[in-house]
Protein backbone atom coordinates (compact mmCIF):
# COMPACT_ATOMS: atom_id res chain seq x y z
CA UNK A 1 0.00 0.00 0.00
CA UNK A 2 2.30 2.46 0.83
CA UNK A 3 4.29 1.99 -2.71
CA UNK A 4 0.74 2.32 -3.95
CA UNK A 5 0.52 5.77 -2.21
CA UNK A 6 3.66 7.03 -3.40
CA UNK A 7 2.82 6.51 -7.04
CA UNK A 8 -0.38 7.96 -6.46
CA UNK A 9 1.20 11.05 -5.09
CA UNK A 10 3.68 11.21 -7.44
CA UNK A 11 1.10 10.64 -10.40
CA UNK A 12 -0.42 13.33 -8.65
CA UNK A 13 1.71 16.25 -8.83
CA UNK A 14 2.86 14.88 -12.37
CA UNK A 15 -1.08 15.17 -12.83
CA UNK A 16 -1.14 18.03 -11.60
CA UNK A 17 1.38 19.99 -14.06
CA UNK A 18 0.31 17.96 -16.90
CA UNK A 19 -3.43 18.86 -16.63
CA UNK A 20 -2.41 22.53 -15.73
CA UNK A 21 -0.31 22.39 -18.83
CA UNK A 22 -2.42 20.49 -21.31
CA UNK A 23 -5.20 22.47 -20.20
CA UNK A 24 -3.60 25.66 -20.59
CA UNK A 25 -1.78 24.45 -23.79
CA UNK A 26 -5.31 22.98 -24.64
CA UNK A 27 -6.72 26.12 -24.24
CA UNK A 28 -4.76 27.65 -27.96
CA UNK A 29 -7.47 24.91 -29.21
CA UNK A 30 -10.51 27.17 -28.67
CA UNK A 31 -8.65 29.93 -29.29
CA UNK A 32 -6.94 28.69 -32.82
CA UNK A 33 -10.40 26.85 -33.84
CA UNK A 34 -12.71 29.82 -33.44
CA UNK A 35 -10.40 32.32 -35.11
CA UNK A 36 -9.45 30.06 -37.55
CA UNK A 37 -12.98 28.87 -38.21
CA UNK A 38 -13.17 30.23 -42.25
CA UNK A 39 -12.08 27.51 -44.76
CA UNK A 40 -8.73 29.08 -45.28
CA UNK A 41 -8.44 29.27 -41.34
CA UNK A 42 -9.41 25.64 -41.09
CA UNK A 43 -6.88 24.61 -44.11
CA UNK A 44 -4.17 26.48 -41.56
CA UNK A 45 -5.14 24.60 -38.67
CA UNK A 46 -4.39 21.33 -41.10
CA UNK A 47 -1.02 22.31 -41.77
CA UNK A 48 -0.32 23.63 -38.29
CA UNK A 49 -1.57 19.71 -36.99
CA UNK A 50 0.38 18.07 -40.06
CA UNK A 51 3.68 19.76 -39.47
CA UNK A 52 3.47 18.97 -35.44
CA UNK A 53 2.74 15.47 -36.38
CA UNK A 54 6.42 15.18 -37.52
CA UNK A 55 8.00 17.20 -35.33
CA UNK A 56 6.50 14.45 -32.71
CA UNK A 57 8.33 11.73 -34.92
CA UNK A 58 11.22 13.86 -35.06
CA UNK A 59 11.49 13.96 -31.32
CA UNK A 60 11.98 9.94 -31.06
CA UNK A 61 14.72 10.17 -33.74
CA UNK A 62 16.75 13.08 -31.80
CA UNK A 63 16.20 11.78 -27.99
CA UNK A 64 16.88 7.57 -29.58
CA UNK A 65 15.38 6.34 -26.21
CA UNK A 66 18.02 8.13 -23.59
CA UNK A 67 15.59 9.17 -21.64
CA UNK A 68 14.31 5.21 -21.06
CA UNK A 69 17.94 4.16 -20.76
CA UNK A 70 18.46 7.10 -18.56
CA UNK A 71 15.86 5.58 -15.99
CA UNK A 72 16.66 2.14 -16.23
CA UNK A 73 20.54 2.38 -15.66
CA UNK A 74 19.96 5.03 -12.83
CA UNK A 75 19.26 2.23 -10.37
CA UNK A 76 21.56 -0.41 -11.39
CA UNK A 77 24.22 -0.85 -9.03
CA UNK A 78 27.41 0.47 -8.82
CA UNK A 79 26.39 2.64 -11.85
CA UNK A 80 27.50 6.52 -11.38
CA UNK A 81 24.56 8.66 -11.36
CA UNK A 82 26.70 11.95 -12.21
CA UNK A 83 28.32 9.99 -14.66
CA UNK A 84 24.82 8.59 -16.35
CA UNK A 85 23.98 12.28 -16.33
CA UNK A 86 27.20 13.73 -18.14
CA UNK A 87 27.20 10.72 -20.61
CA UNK A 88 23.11 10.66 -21.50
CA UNK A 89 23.29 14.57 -22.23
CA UNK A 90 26.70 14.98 -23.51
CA UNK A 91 25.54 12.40 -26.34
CA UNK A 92 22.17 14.07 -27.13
CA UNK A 93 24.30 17.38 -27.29
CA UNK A 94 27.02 16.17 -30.12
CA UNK A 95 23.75 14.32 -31.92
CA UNK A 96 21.46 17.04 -32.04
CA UNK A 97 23.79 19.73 -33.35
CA UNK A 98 24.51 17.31 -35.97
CA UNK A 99 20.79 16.75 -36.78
CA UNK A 100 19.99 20.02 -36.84
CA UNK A 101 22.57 20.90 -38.69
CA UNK A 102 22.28 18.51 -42.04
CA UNK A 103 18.83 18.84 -41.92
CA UNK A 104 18.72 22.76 -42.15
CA UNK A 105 20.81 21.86 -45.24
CA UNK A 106 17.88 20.44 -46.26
CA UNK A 107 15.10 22.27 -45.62
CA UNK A 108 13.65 23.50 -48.74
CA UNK A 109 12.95 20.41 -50.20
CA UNK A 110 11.51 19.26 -46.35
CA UNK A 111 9.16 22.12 -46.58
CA UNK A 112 7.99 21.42 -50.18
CA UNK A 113 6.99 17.49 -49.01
CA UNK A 114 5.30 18.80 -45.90
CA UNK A 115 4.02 21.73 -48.55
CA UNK A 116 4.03 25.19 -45.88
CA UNK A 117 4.25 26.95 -48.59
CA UNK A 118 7.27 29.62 -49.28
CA UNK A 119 8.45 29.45 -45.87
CA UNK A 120 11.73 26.77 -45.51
CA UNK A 121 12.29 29.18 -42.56
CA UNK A 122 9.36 27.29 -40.70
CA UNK A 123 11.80 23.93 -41.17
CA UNK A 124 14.65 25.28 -39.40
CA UNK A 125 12.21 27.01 -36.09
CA UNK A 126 11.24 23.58 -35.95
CA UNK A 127 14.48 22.11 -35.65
CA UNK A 128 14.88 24.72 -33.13
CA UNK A 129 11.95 23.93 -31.35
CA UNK A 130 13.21 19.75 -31.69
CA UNK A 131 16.74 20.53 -30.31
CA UNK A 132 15.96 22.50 -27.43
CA UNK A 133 13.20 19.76 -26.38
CA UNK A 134 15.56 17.17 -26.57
CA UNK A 135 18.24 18.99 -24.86
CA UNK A 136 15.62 19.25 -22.03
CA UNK A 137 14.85 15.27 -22.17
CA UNK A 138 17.40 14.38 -19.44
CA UNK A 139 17.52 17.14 -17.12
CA UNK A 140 13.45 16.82 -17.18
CA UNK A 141 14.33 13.04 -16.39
CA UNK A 142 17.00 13.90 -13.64
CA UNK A 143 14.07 15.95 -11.97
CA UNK A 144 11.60 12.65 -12.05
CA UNK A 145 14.52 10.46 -11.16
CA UNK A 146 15.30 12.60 -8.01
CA UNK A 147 11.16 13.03 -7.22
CA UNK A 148 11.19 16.39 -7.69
CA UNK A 149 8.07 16.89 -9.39
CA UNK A 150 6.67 20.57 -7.66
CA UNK A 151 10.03 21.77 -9.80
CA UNK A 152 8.95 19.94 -12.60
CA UNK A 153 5.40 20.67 -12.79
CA UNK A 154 6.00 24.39 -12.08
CA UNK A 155 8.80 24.73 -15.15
CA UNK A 156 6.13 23.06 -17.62
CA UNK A 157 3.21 25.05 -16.75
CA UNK A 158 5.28 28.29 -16.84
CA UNK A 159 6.33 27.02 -20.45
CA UNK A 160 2.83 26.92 -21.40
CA UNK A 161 1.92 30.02 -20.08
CA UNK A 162 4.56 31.84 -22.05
CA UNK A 163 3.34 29.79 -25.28
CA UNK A 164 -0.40 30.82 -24.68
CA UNK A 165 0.92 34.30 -24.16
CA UNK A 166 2.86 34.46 -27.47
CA UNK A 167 0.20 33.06 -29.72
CA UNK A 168 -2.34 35.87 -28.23
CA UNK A 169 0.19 38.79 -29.05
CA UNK A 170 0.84 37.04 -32.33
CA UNK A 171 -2.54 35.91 -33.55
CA UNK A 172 -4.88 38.29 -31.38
CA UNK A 173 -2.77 41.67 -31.02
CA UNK A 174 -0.33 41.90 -33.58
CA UNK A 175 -2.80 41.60 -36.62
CA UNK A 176 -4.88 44.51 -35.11
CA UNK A 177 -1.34 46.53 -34.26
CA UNK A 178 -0.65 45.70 -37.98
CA UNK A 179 -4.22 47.07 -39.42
CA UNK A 180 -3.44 50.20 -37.13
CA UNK A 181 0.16 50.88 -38.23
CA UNK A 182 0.48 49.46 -41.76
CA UNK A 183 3.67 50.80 -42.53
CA UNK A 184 5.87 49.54 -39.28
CA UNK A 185 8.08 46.61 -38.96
CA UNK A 186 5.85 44.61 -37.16
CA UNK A 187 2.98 45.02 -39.70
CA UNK A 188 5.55 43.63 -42.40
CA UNK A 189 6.47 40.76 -40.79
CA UNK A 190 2.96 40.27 -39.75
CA UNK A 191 2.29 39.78 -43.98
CA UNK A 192 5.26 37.89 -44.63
CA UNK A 193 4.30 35.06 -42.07
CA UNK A 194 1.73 32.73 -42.14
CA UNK A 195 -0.42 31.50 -38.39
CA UNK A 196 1.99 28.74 -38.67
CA UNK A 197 4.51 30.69 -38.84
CA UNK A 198 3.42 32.20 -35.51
CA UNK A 199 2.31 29.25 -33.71
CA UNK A 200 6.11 28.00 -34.73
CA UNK A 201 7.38 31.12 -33.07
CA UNK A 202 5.49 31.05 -29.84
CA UNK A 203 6.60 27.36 -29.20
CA UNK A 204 10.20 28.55 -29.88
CA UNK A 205 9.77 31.07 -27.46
CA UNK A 206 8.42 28.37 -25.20
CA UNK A 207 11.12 25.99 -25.64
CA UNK A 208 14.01 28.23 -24.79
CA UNK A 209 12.50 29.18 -21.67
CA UNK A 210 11.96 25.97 -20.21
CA UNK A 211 15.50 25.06 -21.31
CA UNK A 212 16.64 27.63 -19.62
CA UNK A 213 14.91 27.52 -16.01
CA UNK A 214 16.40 23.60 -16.43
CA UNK A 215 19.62 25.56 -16.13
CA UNK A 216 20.37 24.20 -12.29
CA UNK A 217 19.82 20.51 -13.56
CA UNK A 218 22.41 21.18 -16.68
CA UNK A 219 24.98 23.64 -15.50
CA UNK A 220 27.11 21.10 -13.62
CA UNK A 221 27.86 19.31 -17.15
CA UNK A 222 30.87 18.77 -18.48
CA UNK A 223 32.07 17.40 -21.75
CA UNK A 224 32.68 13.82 -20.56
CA UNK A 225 31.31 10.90 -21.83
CA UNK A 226 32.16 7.32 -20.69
CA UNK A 227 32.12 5.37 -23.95
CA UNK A 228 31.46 2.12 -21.62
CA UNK A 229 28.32 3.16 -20.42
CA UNK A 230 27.46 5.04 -23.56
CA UNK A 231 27.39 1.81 -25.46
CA UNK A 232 25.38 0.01 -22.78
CA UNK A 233 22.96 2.67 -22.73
CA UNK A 234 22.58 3.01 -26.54
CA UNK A 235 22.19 -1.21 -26.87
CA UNK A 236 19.49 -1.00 -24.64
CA UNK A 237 17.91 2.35 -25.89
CA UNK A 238 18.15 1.43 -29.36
CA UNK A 239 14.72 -0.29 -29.71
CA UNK A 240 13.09 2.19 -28.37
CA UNK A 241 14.03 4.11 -31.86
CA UNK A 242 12.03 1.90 -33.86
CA UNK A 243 9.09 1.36 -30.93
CA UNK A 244 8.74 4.82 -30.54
CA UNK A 245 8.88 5.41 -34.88
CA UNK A 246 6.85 2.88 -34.80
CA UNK A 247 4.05 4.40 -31.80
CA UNK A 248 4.19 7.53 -33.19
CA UNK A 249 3.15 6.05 -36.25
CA UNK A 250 0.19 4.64 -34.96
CA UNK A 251 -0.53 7.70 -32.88
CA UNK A 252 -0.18 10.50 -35.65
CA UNK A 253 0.80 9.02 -39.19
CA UNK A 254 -3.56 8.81 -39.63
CA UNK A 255 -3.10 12.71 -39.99
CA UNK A 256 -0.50 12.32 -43.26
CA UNK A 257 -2.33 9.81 -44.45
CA UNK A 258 -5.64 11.49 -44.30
CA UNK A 259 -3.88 14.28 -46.38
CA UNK A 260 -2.28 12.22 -49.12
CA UNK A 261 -5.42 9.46 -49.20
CA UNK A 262 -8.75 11.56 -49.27
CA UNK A 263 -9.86 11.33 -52.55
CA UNK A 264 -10.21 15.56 -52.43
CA UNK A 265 -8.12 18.51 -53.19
CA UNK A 266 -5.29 19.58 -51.71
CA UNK A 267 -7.18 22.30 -49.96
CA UNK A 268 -10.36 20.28 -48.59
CA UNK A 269 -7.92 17.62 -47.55
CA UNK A 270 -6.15 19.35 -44.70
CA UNK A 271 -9.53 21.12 -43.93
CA UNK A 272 -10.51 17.46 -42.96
CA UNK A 273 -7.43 17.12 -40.99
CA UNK A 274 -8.10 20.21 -39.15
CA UNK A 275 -11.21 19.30 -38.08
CA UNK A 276 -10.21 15.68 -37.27
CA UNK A 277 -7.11 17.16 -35.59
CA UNK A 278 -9.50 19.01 -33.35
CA UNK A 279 -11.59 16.87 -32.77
CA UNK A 280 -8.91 14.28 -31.61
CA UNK A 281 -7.92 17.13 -28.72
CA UNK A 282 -11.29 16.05 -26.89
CA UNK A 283 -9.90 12.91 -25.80
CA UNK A 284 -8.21 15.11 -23.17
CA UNK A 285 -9.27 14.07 -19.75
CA UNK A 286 -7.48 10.55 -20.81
CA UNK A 287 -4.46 11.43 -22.72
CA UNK A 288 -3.83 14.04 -19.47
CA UNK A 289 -4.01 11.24 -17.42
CA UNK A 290 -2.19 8.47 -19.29
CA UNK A 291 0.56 11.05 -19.97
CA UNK A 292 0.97 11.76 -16.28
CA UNK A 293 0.61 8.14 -15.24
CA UNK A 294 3.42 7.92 -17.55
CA UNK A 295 6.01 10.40 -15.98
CA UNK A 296 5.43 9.07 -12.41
CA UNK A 297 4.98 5.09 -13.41
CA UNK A 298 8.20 4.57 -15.01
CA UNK A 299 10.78 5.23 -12.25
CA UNK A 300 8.60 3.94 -9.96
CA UNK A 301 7.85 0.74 -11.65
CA UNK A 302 12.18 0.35 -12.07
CA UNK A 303 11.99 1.38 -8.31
CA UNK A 304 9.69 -1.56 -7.43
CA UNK A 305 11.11 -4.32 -9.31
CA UNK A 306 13.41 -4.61 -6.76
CA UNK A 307 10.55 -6.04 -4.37
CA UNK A 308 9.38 -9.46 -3.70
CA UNK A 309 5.66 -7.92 -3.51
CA UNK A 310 6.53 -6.32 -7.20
CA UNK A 311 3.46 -8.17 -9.30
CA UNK A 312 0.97 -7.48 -6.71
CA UNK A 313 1.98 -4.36 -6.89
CA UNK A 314 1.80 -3.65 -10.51
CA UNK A 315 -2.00 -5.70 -10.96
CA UNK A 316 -3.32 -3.33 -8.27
CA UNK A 317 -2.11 0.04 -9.76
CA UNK A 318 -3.40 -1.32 -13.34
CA UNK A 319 -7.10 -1.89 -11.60
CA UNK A 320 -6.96 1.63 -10.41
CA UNK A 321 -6.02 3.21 -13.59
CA UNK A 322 -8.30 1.06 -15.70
CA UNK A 323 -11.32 2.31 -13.60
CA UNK A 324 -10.13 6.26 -13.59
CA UNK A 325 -9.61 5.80 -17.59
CA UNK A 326 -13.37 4.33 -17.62
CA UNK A 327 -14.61 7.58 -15.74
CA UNK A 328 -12.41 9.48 -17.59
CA UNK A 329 -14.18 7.71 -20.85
CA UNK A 330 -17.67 8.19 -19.25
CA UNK A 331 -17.24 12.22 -18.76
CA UNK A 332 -15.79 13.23 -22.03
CA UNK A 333 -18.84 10.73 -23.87
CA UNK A 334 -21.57 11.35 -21.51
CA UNK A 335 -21.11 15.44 -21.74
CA UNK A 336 -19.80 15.54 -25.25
CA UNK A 337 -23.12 17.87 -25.50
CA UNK A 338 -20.87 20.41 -23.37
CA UNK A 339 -17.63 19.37 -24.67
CA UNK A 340 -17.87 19.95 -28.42
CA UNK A 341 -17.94 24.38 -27.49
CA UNK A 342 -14.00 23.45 -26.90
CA UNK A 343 -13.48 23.52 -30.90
CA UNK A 344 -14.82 25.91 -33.70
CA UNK A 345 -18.81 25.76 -34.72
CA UNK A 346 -16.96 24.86 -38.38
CA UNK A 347 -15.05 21.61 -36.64
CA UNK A 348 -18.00 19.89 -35.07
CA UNK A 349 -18.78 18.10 -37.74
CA UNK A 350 -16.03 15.62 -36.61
CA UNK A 351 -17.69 14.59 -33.12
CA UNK A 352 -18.66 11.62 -34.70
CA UNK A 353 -14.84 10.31 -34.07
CA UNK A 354 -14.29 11.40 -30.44
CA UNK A 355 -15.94 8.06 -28.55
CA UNK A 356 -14.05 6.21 -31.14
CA UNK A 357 -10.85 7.97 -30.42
CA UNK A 358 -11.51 8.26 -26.47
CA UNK A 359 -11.87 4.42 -26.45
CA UNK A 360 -8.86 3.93 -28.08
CA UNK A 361 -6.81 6.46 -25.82
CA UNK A 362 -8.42 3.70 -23.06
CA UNK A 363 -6.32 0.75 -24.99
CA UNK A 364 -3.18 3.27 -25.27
CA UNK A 365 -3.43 3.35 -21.58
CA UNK A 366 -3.65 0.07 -20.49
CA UNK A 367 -0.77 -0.93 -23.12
CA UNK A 368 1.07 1.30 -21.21
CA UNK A 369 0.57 -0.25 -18.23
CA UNK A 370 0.83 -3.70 -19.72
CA UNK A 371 4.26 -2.88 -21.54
CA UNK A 372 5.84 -2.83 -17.91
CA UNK A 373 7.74 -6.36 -18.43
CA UNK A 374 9.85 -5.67 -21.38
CA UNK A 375 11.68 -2.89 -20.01
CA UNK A 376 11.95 -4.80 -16.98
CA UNK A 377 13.22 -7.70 -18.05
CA UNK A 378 15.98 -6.26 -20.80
CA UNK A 379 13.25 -7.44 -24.08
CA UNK A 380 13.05 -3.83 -25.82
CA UNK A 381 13.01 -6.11 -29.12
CA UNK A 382 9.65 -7.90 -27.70
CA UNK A 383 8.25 -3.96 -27.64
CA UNK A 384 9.24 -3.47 -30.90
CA UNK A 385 7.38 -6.01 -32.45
CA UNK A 386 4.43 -5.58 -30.62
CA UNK A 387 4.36 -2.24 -31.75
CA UNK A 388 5.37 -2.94 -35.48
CA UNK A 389 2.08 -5.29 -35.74
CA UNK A 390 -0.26 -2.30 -34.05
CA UNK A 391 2.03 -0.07 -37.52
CA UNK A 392 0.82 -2.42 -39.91
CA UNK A 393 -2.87 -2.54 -38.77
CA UNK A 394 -3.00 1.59 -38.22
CA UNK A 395 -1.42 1.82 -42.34
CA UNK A 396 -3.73 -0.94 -44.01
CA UNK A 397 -6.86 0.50 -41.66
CA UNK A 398 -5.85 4.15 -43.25
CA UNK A 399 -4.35 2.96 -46.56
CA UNK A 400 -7.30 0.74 -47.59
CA UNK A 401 -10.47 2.65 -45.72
CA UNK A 402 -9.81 6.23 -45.73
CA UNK A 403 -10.58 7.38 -49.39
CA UNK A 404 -14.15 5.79 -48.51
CA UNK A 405 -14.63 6.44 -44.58
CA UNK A 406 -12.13 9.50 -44.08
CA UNK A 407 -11.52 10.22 -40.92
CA UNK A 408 -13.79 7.63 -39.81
CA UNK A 409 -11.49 4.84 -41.21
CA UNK A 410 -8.22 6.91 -39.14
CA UNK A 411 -10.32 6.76 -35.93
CA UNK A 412 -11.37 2.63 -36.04
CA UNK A 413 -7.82 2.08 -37.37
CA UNK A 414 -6.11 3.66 -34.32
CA UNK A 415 -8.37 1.57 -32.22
CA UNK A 416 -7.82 -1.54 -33.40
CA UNK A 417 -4.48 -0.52 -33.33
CA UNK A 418 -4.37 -0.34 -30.01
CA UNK A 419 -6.90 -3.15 -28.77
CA UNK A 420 -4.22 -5.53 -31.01
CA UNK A 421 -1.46 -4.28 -28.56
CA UNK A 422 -2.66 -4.72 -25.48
CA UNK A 423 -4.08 -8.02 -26.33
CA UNK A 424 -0.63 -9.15 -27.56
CA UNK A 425 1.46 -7.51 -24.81
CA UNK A 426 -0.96 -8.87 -21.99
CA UNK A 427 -0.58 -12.57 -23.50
CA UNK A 428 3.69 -11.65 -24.12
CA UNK A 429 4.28 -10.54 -20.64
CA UNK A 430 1.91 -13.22 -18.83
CA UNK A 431 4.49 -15.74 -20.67
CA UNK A 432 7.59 -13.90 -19.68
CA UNK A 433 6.34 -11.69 -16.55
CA UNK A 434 3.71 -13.00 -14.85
CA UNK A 435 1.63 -10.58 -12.97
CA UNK A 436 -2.07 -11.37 -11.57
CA UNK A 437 -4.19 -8.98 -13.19
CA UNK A 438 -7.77 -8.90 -12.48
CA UNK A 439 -8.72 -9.63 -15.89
CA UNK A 440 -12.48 -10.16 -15.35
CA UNK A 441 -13.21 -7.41 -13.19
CA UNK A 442 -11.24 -4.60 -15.18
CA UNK A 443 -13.59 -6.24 -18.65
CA UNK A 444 -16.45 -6.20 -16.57
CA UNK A 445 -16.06 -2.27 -15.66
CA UNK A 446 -15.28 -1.89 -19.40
CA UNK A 447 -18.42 -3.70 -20.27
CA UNK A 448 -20.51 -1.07 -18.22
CA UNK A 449 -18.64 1.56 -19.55
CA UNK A 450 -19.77 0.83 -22.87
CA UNK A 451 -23.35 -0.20 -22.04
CA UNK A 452 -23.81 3.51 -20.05
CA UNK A 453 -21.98 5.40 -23.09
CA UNK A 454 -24.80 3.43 -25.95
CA UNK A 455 -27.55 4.10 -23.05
CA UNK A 456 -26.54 8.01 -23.24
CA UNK A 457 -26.40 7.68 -27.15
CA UNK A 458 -30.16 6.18 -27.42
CA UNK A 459 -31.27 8.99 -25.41
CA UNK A 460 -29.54 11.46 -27.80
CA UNK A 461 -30.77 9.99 -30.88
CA UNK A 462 -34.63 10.17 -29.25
CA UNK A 463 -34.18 13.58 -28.47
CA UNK A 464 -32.81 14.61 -31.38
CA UNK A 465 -35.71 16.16 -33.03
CA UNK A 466 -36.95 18.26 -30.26
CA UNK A 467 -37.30 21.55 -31.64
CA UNK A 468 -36.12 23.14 -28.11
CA UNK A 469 -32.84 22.99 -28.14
CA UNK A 470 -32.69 23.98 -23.89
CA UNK A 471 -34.53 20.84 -22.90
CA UNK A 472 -33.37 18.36 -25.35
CA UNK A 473 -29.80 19.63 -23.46
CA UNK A 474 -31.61 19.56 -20.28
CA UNK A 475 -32.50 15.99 -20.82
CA UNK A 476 -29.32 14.95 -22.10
CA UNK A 477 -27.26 16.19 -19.48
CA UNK A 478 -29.60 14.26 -16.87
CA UNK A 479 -29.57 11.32 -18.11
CA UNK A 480 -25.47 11.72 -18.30
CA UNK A 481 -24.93 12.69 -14.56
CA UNK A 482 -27.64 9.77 -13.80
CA UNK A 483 -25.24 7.23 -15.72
CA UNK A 484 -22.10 8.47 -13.91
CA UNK A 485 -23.59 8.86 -10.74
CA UNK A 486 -24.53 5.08 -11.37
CA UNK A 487 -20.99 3.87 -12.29
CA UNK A 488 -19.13 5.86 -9.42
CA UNK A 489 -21.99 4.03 -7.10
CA UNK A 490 -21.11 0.59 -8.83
CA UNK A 491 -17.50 1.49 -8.01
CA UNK A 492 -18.04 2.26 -4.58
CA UNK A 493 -19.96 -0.83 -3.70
CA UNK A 494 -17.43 -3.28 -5.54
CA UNK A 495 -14.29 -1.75 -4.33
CA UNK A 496 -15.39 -0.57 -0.68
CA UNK A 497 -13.34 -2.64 1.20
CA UNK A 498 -10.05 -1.52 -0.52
CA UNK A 499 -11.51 2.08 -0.90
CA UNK A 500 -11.62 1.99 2.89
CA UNK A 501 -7.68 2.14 3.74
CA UNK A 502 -6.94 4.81 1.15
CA UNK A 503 -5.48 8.27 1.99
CA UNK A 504 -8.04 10.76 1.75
CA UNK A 505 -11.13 8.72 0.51
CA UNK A 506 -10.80 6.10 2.77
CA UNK A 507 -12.29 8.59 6.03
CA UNK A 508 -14.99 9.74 4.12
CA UNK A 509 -16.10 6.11 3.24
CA UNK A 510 -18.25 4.30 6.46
């Protein structure tokens, strides 16, 4: 229990600066989708979510799975922690200068394949924008290492602050500074950039900040790197190259593909990424929690390996997070009627794929969980091919379905995607690392999930044609905090006993 309560407290505070910061960084959604909301704006938004899509992919290939390595050789014995440090970033250093540097050289030709127009400038912020986020990979890890995570939260949610505040001076204030002064610098500029241009800008902004409040964590380096450990780290880092390629594939390649594949203009075609893009931003109550489950799981889970009690351990924390991903599922579907004012009137068309996509985020999160054993046990490979079968299903899904179901076909591809590779880790690591998971109960909680969320979708469909649109919303939203009402109750009574002797909730619960 108690190594229980530390990861909850730790998931907590990571929680806690990555809902701050998604939220706030969630926040440019609104913001982006209602001024960009004409078809030229939405076409923008298409290229601003294509163009991030590879600077995510770009990020595995610059940081080649330190980070991982980073964690995992931190507690083996008689390895130098100082050391790990000055090797880890030393090598990300030398690599991303290179990087950045051939790839500059090549930038013109990059931005006429991702097609930003006359802008290779955009190319190189990017790079920018890459190298300073991958210089910040290992101090961010030292930080979760060391369970620091009040520093940690506070330096990401100031980062997001300062982006939020540059795209409102660039998108909001500067246009109407421009109209005013037509003639000055700024107005110039202002005409010679694009709003990806200034989205670019604001993150670069954002990016050099953070890197340099990390300055306490990354002033003690010193050019030294122990080519021993270097070459232990990079052997078992190296897989996660490919596994991440290969995730990031399956988490934002449906974007590229919807661009190239949808039997449309070039135009219309990134219109329909915009709106799918946004659309896939509603899924935020899980990916905010899966990403800070994330931070705090992985050094804990190479903390607790150590201990006899280690399985138990690991099937009661994935119980937990399977039921807060169900509630997290329940109030993003159950209030989607509320929900869908976080994008643009002219990118609603695409709730259709949010369930879809917030399901899916559900099977991301549990593989998560699930992929525990092969970093444990030294089988990165194993990883890899799991994830290389969830590639192939999330490119035939888009390859063969999209020019008939559009985004549709992305959104059913990404979840069988993921269902595939938790089915095939779960089956992997029971072979190789057994842990007791309460299989039946975490399906059965699932089931009910899915039962409330089609009971909530009837009751939409027979209220559709009310002509008053106040109580067919009325209705809707009553029958949604019935439901979840319902399966916190259901919770309650099946997990009392346990609820009992937890911090906080326990007290409150006779």
């Amino acid at each position: 229990m108690a190594a229980i309560k530390q990861l909850a407290g730790q998931t907590l505070w990571y929680g806690v600066s990555n809902i701050g910061a998604r939220f706030l960084n969630y926040l440019l959604t609104p913001l982006l989708t209602y001024l960009m909301h004409d078809p030229a704006g939405v076409k923008d938004y298409g290229d601003y979510s294509l163009l991030y899509s590879w600077i995510a992919v770009a990020n595995i290939v610059f940081t080649y799975g330190f980070e991982t390595g980073y964690f995992r050789f931190s507690n083996k014995e008689g390895i130098d922690r100082n050391n790990l440090f000055q090797t880890t970033f030393g090598s990300l250093l030398v690599s991303t200068i290179g990087l950045v540097f051939i790839l500059s050289l090549f930038r013109v030709p990059i931005n006429r394949f991702i097609n930003l127009g006359n802008h290779p400038e955009y190319i190189v912020w990017a790079l920018l924008i890459i190298a300073l986020d991958t210089l910040a990979a290992i101090p961010f890890a030292r930080l979760r290492q060391d369970n620091r995570p009040r520093k940690y939260a506070f330096i990401k949610l100031f980062g997001i602050v300062v982006n939020i505040l540059m795209a409102f001076i660039f998108l909001v204030y500067m246009p109407r500074y421009a109209a005013a002064h037509p003639e000055s610098g700024i107005a110039s500029w202002s005409r010679d950039n694009s709003r990806v241009g200034f989205l670019l800008m604001a993150n670069l902004i954002q990016s050099l900040c953070v890197f340099l409040l990390l300055f306490s964590e990354w002033k003690g380096f010193r050019f030294r790197i122990d080519r021993g450990l270097w070459k232990q780290v990079l052997r078992y880092s190296a897989p996660m190259v490919v596994i991440g390629l290969a995730g990031m594939v399956n988490e934002v390649m449906d974007r590229q593909l919807l661009a190239k594949l949808l039997p449309l203009d070039n135009a219309a075609a990134k219109r329909i990424v915009g709106i799918y893009s946004a659309n896939y931003k509603l899924a935020i109550f899980i990916t905010l929690f899966i990403q800070a489950f994330k931070l705090a799981a992985e050094p804990f889970f190479f903390h607790q390996a150590k201990e006899k009690n280690a399985p138990a351990v690991y099937a009661r924390v994935m119980k937990w997070f399977a039921i807060t991903l169900a509630l997290a599922f329940l109030a993003s579907s159950l209030y989607l009627d509320i929900l869908k004012y976080f994008v643009g009137d002219s990118f609603r068309n695409g709730l259709g794929v949010v369930p879809i996509l917030l399901f899916a985020n559900i099977c991301l999160g549990l593989y998560y969980n699930l992929s525990v054993w092969y970093k444990l046990t030294d089988q990165m490979r194993m990883g890899l091919y799991i994830t290389l079968a969830g590639m192939v299903i999330t490119l035939a899904g888009n390859y063969f379905f999209i020019p008939q179901w559009g985004m549709y076909a992305s959104a059913w591809s990404t979840l069988a995607c993921y269902a595939a590779m938790v089915v095939l880790t779960y089956f992997l690591g029971q072979k190789h690392f057994p842990v007791p998971y309460p299989v039946k109960k975490i399906l059965s909680y699932l089931t009910v999930m899915l039962i409330f969320f089609f009971i909530k979708a009837g009751v939409d469909a027979l209220t559709a044609s009310m002509s008053l649109y106040w109580l067919q919303l009325a209705i809707r939203l009553t029958a949604a905090t019935g439901l979840m009402l319902l399966y916190l109750m259901l919770i309650l009574k099946v997990e009392k006993a346990e609820l009992k002797t937890m911090p906080f909730i326990g007290k409150y619960i006779r």
